[in-house]
PDB file of N, CA and C in Angstrom:
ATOM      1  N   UNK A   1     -68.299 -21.056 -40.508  1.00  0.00           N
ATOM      2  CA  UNK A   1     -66.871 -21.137 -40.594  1.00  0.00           C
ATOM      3  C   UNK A   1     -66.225 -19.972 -39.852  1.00  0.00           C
ATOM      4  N   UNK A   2     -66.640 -19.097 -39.613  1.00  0.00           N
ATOM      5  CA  UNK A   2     -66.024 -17.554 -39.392  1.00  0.00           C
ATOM      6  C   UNK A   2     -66.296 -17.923 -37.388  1.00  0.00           C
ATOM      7  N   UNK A   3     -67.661 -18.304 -37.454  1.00  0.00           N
ATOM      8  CA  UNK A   3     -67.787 -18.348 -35.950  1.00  0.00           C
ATOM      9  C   UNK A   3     -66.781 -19.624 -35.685  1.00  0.00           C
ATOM     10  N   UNK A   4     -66.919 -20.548 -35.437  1.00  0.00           N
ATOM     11  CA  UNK A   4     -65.376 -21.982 -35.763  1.00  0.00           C
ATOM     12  C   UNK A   4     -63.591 -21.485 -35.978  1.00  0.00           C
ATOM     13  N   UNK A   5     -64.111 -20.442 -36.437  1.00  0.00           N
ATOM     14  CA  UNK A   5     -62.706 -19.283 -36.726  1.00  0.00           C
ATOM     15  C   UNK A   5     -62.264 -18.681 -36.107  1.00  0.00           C
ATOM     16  N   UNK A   6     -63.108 -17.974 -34.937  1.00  0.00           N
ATOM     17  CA  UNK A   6     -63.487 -16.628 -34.290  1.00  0.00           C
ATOM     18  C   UNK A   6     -63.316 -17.580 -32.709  1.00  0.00           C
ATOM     19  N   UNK A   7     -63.833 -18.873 -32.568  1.00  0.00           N
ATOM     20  CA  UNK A   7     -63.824 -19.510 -31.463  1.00  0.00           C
ATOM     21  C   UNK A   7     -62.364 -20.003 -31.138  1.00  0.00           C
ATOM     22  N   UNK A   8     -61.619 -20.855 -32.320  1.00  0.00           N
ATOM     23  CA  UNK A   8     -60.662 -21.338 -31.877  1.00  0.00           C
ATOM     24  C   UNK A   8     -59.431 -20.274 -32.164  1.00  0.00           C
ATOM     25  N   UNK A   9     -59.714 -19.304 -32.980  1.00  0.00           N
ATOM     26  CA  UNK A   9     -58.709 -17.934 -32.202  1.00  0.00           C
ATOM     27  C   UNK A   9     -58.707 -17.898 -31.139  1.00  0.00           C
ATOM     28  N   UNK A  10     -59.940 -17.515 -30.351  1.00  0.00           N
ATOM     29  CA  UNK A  10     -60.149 -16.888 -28.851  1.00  0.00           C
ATOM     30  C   UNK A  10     -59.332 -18.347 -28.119  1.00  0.00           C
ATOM     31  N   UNK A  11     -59.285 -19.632 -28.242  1.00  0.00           N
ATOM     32  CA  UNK A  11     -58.853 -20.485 -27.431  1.00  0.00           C
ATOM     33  C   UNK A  11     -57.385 -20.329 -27.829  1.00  0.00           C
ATOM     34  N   UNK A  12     -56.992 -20.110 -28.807  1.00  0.00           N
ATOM     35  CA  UNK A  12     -55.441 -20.304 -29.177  1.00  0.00           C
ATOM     36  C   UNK A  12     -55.033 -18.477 -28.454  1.00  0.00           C
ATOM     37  N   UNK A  13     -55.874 -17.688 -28.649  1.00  0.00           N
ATOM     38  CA  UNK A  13     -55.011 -16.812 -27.501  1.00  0.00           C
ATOM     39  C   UNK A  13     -55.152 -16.876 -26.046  1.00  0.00           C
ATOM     40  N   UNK A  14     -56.188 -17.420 -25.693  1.00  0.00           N
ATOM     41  CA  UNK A  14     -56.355 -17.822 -24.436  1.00  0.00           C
ATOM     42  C   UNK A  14     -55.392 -18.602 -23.905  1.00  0.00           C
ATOM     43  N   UNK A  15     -55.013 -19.694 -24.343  1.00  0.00           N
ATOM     44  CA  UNK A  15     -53.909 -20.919 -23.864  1.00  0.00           C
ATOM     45  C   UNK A  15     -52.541 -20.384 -23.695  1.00  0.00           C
ATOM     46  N   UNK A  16     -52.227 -19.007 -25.028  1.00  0.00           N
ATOM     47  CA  UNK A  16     -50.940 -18.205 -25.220  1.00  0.00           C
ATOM     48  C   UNK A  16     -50.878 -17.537 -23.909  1.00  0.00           C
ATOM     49  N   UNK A  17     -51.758 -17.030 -23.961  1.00  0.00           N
ATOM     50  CA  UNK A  17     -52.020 -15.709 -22.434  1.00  0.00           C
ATOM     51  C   UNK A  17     -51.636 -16.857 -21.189  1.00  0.00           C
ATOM     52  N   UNK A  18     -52.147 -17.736 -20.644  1.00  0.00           N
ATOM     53  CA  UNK A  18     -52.048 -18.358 -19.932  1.00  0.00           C
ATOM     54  C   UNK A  18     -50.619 -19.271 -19.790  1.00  0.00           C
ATOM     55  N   UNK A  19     -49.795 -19.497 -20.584  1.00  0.00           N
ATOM     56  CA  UNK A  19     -49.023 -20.034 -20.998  1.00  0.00           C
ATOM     57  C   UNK A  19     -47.765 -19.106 -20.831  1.00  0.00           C
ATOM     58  N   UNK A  20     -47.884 -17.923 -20.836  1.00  0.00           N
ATOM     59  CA  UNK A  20     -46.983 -16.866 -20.625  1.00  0.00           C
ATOM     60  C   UNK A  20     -47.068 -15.982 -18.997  1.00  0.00           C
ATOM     61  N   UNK A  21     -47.796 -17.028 -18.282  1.00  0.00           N
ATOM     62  CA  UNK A  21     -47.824 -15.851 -16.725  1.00  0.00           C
ATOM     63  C   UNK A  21     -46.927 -16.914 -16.286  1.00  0.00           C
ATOM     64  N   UNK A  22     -46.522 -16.019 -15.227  1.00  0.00           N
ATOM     65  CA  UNK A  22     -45.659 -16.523 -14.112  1.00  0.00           C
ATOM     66  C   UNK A  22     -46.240 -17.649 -12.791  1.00  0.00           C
ATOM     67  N   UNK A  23     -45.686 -18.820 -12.272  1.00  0.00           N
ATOM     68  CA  UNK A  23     -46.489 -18.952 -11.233  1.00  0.00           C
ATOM     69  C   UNK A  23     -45.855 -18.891 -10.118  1.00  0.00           C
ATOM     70  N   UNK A  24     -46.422 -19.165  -9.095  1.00  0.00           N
ATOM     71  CA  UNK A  24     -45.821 -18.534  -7.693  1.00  0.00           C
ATOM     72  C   UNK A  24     -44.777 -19.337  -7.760  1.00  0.00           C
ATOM     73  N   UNK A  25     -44.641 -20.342  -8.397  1.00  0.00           N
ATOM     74  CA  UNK A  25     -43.225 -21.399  -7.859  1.00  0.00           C
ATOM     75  C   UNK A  25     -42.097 -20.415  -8.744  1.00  0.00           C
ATOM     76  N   UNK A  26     -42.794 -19.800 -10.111  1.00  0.00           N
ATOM     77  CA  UNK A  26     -41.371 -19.024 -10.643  1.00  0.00           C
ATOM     78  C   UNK A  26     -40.950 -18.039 -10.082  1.00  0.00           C
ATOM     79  N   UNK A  27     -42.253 -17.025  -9.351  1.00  0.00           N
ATOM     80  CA  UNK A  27     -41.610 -16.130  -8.694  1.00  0.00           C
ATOM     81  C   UNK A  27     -40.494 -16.192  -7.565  1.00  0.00           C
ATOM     82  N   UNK A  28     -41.545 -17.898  -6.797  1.00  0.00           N
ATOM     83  CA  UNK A  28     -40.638 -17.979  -5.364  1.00  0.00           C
ATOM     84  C   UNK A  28     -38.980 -17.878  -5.738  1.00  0.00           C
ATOM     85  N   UNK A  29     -38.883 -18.659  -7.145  1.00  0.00           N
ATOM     86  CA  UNK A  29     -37.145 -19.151  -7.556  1.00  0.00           C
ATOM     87  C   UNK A  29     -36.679 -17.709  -7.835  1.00  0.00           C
ATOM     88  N   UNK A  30     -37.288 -16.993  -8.878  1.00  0.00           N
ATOM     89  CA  UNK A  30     -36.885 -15.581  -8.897  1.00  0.00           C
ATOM     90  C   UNK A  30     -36.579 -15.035  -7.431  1.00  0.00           C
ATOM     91  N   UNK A  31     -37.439 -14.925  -6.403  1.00  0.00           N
ATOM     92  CA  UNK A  31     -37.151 -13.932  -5.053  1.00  0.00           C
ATOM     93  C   UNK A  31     -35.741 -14.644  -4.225  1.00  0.00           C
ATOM     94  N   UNK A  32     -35.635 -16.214  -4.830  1.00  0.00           N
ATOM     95  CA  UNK A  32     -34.479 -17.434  -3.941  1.00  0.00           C
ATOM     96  C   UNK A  32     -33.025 -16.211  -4.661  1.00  0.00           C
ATOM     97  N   UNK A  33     -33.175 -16.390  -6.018  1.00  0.00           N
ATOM     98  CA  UNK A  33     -31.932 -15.932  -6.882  1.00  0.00           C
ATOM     99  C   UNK A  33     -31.513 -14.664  -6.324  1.00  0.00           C
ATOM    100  N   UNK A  34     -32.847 -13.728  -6.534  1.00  0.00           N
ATOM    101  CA  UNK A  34     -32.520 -12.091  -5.861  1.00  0.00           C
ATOM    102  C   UNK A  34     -31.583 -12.168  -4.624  1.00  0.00           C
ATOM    103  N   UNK A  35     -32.324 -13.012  -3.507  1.00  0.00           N
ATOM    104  CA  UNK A  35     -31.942 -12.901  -2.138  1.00  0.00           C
ATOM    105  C   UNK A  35     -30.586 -13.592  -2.171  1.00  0.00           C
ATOM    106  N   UNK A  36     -29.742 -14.688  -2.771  1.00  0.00           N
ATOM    107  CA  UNK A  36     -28.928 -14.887  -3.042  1.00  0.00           C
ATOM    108  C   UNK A  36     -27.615 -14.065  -3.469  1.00  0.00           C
ATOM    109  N   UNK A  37     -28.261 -13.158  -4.518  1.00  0.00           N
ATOM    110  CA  UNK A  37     -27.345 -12.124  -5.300  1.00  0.00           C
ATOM    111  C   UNK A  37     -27.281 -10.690  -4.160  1.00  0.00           C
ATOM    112  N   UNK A  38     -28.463 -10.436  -3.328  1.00  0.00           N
ATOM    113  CA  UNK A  38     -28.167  -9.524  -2.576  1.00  0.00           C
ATOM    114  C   UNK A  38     -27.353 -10.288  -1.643  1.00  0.00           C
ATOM    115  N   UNK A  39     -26.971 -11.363  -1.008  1.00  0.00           N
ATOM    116  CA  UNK A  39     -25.992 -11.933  -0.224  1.00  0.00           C
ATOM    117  C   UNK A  39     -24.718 -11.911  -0.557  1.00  0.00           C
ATOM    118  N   UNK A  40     -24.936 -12.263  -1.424  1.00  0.00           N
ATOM    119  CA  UNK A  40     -23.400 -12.362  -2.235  1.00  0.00           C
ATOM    120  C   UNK A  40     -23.438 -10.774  -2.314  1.00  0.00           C
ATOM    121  N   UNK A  41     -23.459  -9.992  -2.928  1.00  0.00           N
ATOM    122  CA  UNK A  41     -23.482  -8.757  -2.977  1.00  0.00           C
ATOM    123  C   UNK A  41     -23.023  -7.898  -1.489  1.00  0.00           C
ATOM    124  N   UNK A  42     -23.693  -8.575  -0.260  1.00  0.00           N
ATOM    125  CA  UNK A  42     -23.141  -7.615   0.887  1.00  0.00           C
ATOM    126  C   UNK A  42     -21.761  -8.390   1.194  1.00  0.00           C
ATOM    127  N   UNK A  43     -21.826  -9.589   1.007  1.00  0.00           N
ATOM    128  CA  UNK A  43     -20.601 -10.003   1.417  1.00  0.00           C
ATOM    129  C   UNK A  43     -19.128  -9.370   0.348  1.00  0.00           C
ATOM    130  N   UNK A  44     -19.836  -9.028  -0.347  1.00  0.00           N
ATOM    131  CA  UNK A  44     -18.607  -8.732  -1.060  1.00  0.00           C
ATOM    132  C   UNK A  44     -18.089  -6.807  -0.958  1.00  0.00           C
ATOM    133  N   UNK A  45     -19.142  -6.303  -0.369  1.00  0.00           N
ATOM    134  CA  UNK A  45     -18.962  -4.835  -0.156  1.00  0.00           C
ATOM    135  C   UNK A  45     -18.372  -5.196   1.379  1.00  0.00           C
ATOM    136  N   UNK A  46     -18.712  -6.108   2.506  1.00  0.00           N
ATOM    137  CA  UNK A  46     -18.199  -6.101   3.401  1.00  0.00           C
ATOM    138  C   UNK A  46     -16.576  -6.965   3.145  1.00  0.00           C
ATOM    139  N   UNK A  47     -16.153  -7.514   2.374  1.00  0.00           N
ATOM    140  CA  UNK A  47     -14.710  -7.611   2.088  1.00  0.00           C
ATOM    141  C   UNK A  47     -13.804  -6.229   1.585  1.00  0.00           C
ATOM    142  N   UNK A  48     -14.864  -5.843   0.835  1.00  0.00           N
ATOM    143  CA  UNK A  48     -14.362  -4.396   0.371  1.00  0.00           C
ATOM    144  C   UNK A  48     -13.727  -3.624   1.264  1.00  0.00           C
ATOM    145  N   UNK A  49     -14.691  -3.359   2.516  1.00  0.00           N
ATOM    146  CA  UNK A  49     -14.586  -2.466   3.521  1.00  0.00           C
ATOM    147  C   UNK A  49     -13.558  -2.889   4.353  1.00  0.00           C
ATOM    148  N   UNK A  50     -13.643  -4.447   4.386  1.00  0.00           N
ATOM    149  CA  UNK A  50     -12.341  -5.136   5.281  1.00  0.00           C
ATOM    150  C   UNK A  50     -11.120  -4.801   4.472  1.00  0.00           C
ATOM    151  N   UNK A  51     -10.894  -5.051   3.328  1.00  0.00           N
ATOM    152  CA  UNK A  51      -9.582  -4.820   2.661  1.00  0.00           C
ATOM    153  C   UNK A  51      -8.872  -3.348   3.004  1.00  0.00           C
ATOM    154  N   UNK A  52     -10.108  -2.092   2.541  1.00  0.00           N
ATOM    155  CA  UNK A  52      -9.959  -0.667   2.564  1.00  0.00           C
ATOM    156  C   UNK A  52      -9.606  -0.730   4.277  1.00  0.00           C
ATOM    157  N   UNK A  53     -10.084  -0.998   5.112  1.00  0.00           N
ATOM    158  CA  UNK A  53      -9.650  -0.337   6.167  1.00  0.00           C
ATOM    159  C   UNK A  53      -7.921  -1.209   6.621  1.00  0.00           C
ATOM    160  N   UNK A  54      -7.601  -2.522   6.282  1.00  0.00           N
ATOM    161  CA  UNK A  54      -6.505  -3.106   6.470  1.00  0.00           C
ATOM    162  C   UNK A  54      -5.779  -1.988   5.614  1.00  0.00           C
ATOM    163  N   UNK A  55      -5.775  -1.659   4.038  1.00  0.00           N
ATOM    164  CA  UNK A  55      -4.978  -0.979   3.165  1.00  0.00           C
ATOM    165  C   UNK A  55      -4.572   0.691   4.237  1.00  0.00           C
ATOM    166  N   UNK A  56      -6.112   1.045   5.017  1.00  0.00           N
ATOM    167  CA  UNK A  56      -5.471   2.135   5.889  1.00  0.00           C
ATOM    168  C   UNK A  56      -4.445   2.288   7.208  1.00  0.00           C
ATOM    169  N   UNK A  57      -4.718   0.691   7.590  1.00  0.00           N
ATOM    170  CA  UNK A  57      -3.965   0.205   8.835  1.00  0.00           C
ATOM    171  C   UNK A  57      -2.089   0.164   8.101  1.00  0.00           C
ATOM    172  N   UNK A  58      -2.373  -0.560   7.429  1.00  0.00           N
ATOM    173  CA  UNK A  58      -1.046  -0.435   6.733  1.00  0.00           C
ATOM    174  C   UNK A  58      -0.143   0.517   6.144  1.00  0.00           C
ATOM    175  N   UNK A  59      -1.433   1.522   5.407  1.00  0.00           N
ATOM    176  CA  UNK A  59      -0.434   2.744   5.315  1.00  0.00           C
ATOM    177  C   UNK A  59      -0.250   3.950   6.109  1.00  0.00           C
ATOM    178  N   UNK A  60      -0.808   3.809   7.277  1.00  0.00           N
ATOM    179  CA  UNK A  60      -0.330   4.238   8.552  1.00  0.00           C
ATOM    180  C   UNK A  60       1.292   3.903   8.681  1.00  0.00           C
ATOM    181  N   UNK A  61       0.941   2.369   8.872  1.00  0.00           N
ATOM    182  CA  UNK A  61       2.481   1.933   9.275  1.00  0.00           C
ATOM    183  C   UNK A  61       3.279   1.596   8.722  1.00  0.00           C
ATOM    184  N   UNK A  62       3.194   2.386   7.399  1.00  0.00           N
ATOM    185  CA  UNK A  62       4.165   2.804   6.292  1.00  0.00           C
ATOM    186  C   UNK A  62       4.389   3.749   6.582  1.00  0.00           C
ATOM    187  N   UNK A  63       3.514   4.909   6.924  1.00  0.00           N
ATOM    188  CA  UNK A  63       4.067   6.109   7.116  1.00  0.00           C
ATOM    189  C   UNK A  63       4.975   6.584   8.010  1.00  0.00           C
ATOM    190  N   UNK A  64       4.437   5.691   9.348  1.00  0.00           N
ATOM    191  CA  UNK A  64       5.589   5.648  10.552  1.00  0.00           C
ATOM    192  C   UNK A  64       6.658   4.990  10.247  1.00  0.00           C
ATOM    193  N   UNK A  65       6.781   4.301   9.505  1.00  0.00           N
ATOM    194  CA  UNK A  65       8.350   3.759   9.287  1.00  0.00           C
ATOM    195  C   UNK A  65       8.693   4.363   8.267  1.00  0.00           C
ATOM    196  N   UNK A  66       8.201   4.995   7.201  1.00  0.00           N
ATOM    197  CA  UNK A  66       9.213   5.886   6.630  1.00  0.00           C
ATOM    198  C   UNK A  66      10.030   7.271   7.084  1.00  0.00           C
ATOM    199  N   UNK A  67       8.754   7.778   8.276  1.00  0.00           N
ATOM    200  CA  UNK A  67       8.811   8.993   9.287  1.00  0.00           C
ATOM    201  C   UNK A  67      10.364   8.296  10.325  1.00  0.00           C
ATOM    202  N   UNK A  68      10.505   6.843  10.381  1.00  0.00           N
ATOM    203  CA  UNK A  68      11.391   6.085  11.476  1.00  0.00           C
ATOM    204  C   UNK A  68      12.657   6.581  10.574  1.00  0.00           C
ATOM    205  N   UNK A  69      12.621   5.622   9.304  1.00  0.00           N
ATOM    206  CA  UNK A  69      13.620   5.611   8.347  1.00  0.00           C
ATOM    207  C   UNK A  69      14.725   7.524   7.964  1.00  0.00           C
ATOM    208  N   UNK A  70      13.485   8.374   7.914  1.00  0.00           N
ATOM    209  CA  UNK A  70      14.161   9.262   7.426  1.00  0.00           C
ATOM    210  C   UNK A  70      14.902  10.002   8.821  1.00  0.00           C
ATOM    211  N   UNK A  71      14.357   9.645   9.860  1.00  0.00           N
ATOM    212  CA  UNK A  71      15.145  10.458  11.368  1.00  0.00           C
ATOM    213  C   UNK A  71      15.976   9.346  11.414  1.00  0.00           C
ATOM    214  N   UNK A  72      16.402   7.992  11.321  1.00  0.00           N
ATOM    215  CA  UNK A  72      17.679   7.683  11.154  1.00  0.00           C
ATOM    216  C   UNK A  72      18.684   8.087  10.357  1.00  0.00           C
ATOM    217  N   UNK A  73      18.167   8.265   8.920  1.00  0.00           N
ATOM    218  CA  UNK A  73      18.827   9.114   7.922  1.00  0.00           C
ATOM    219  C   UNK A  73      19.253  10.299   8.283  1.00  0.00           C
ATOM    220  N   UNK A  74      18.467  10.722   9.116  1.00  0.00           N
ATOM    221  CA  UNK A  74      19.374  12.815   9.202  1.00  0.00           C
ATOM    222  C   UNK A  74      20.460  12.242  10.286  1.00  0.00           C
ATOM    223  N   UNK A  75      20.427  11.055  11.588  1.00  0.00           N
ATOM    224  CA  UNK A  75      21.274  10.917  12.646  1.00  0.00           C
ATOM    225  C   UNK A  75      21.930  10.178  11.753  1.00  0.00           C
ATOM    226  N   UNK A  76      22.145   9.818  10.710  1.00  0.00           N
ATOM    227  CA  UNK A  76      23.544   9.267  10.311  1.00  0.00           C
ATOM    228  C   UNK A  76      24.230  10.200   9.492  1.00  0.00           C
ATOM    229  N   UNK A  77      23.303  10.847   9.180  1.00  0.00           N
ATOM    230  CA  UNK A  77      24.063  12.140   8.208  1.00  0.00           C
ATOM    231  C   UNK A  77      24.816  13.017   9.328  1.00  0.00           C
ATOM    232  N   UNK A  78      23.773  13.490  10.184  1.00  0.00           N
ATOM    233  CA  UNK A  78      24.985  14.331  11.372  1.00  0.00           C
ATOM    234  C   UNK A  78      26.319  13.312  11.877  1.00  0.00           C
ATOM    235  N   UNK A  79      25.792  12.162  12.135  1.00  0.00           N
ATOM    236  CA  UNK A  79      27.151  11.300  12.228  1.00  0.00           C
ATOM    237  C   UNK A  79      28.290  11.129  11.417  1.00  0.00           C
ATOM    238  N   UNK A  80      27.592  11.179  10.153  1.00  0.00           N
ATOM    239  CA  UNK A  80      28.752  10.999   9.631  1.00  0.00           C
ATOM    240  C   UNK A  80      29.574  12.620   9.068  1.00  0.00           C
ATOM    241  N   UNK A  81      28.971  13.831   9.436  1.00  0.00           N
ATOM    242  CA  UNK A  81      29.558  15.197   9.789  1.00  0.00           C
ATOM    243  C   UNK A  81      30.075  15.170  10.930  1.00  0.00           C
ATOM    244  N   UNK A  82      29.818  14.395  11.758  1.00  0.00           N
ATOM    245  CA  UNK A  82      30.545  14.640  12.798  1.00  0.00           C
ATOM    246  C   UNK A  82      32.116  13.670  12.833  1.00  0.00           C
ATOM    247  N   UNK A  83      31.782  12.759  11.544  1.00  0.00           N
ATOM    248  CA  UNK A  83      33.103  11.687  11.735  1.00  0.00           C
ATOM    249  C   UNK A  83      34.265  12.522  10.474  1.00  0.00           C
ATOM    250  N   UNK A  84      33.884  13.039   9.778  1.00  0.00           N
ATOM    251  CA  UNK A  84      34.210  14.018   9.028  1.00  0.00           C
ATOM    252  C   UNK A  84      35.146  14.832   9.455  1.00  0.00           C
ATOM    253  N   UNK A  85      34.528  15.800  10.494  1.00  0.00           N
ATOM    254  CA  UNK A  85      35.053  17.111  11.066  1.00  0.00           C
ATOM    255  C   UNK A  85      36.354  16.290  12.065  1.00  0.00           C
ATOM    256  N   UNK A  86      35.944  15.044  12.609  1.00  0.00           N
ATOM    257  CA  UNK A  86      36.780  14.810  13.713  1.00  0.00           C
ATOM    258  C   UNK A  86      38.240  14.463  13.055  1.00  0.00           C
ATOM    259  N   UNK A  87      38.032  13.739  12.139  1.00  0.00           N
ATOM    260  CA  UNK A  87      38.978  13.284  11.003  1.00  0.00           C
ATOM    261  C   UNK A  87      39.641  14.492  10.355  1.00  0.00           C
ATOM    262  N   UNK A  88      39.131  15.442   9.956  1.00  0.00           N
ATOM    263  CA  UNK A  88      39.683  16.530   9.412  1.00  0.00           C
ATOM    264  C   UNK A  88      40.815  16.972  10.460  1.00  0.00           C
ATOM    265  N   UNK A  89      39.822  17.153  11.852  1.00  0.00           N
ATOM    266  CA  UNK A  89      41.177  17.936  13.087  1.00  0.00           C
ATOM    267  C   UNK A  89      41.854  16.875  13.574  1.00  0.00           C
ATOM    268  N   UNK A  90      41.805  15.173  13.110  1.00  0.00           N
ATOM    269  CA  UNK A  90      42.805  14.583  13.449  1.00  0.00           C
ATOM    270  C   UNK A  90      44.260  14.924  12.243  1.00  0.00           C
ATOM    271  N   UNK A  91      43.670  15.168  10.757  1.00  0.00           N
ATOM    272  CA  UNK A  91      44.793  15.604  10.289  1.00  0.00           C
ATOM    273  C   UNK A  91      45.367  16.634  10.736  1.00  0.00           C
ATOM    274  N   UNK A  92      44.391  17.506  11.012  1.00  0.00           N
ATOM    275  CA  UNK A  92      45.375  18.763  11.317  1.00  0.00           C
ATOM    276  C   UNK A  92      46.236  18.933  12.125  1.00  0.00           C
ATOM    277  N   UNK A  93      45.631  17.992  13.098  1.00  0.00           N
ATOM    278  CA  UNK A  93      46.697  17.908  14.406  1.00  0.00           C
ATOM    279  C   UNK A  93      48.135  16.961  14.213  1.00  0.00           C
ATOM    280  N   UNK A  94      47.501  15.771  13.079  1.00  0.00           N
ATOM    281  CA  UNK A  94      48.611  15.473  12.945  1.00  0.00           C
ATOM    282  C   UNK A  94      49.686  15.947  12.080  1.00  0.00           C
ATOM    283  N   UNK A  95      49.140  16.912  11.171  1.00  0.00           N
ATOM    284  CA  UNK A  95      50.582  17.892  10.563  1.00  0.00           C
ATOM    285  C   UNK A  95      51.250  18.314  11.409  1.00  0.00           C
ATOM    286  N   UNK A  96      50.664  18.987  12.191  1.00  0.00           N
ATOM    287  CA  UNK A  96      51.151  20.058  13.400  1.00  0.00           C
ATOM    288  C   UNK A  96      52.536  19.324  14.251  1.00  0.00           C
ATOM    289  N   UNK A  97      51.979  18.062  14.359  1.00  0.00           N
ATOM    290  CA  UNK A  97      52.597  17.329  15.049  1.00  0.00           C
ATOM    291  C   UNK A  97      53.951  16.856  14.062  1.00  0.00           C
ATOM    292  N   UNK A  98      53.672  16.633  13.279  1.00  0.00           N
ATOM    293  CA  UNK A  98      54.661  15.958  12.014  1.00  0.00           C
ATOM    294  C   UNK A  98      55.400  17.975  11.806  1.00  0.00           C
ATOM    295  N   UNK A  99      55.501  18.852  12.206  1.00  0.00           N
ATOM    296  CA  UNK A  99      55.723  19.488  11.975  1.00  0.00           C
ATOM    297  C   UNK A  99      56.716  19.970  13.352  1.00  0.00           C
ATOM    298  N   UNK A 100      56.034  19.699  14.507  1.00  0.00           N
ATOM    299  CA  UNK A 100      56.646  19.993  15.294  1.00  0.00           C
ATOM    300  C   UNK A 100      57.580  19.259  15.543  1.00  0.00           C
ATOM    301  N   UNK A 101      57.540  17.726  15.127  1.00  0.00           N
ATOM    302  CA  UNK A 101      58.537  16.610  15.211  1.00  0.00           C
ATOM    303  C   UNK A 101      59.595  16.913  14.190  1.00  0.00           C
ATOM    304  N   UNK A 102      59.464  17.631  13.149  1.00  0.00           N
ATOM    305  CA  UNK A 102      60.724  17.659  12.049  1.00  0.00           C
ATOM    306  C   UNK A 102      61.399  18.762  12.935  1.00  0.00           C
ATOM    307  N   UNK A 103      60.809  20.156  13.517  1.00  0.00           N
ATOM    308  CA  UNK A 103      61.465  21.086  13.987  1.00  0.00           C
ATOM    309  C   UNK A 103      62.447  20.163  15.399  1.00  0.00           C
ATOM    310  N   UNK A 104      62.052  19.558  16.306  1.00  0.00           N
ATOM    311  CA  UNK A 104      62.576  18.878  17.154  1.00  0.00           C
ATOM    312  C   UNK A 104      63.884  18.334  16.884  1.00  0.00           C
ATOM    313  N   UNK A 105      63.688  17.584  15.796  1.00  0.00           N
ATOM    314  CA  UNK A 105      64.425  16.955  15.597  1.00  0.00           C
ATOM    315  C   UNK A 105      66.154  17.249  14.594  1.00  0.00           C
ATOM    316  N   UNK A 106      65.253  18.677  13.838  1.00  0.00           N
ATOM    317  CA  UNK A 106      66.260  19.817  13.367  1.00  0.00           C
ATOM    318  C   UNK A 106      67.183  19.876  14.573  1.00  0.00           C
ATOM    319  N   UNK A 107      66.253  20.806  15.770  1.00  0.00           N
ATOM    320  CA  UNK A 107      67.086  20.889  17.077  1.00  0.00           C
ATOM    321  C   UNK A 107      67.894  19.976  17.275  1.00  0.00           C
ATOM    322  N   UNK A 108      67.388  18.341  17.360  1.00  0.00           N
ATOM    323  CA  UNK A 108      68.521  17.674  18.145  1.00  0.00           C
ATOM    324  C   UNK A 108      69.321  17.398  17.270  1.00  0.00           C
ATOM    325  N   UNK A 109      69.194  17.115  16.052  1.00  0.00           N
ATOM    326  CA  UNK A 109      70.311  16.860  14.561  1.00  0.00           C
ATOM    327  C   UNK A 109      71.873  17.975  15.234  1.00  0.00           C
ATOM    328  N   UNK A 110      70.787  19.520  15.229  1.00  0.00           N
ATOM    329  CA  UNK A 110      72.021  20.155  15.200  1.00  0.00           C
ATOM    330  C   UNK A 110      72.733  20.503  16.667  1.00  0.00           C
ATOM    331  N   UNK A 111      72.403  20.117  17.362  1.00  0.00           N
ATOM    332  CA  UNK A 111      72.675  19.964  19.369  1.00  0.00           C
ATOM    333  C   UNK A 111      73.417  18.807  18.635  1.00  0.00           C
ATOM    334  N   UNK A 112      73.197  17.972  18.436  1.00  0.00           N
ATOM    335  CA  UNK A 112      74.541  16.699  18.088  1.00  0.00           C
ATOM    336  C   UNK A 112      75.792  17.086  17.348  1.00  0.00           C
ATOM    337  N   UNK A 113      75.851  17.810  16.633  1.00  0.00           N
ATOM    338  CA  UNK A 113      76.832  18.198  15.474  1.00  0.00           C
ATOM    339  C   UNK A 113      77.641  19.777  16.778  1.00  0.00           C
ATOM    340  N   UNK A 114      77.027  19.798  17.518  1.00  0.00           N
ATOM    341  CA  UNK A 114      78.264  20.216  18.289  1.00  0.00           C
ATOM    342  C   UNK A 114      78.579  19.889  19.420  1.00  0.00           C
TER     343      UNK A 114
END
């Protein structure tokens, strides 16, 4: 009984052992999956790299148009100091004038009255 015991152990781990290896067809599917996932995998670091270098192309030419934006900003700011100042000496000139016209006209008021 013990040898009958001892035999069909050894076959029931034998069949287990055998029953648990790999065969070349599982490996081949395993190496299909790997090579798959490393594909997918470069393709997706090479989108990476495409995105990152567009994101640098772009903020380049963000930078130049904000560099555009702010030198229009200082030429409208001097412009509009310069529309400022001109406006200021158009009043002034025109007091002057509104000043010299009341005196004038003092004159001719009183050149009439004699």
């Amino acid at each position: 009984m013990k040898k009958s015991f001892l035999v069909l152990s050894i076959m029931l781990a034998l069949a287990i052992s055998v029953m648990g290896c790999a065969t070349t067809g599982d490996l081949e599917k395993v190496q299909t999956q790997v090579n798959q996932i490393n594909a997918k995998a470069d393709q997706a670091l090479q989108a990476a790299q495409d995105a990152k270098t567009t994101a640098s192309a772009a903020k380049v030419d963000v930078t130049k148009q904000v560099e555009q934006a702010n030198e229009a900003a200082m030429k409208a700011d001097a412009a509009a100091n310069r529309a400022e100042n001109a406006a200021k000496m158009a009043e002034s000139s025109m007091k002057m004038s509104e000043g010299k016209a009341k005196k004038a006209e003092a004159i001719f008021q009183k050149s009439m009255k004699k």
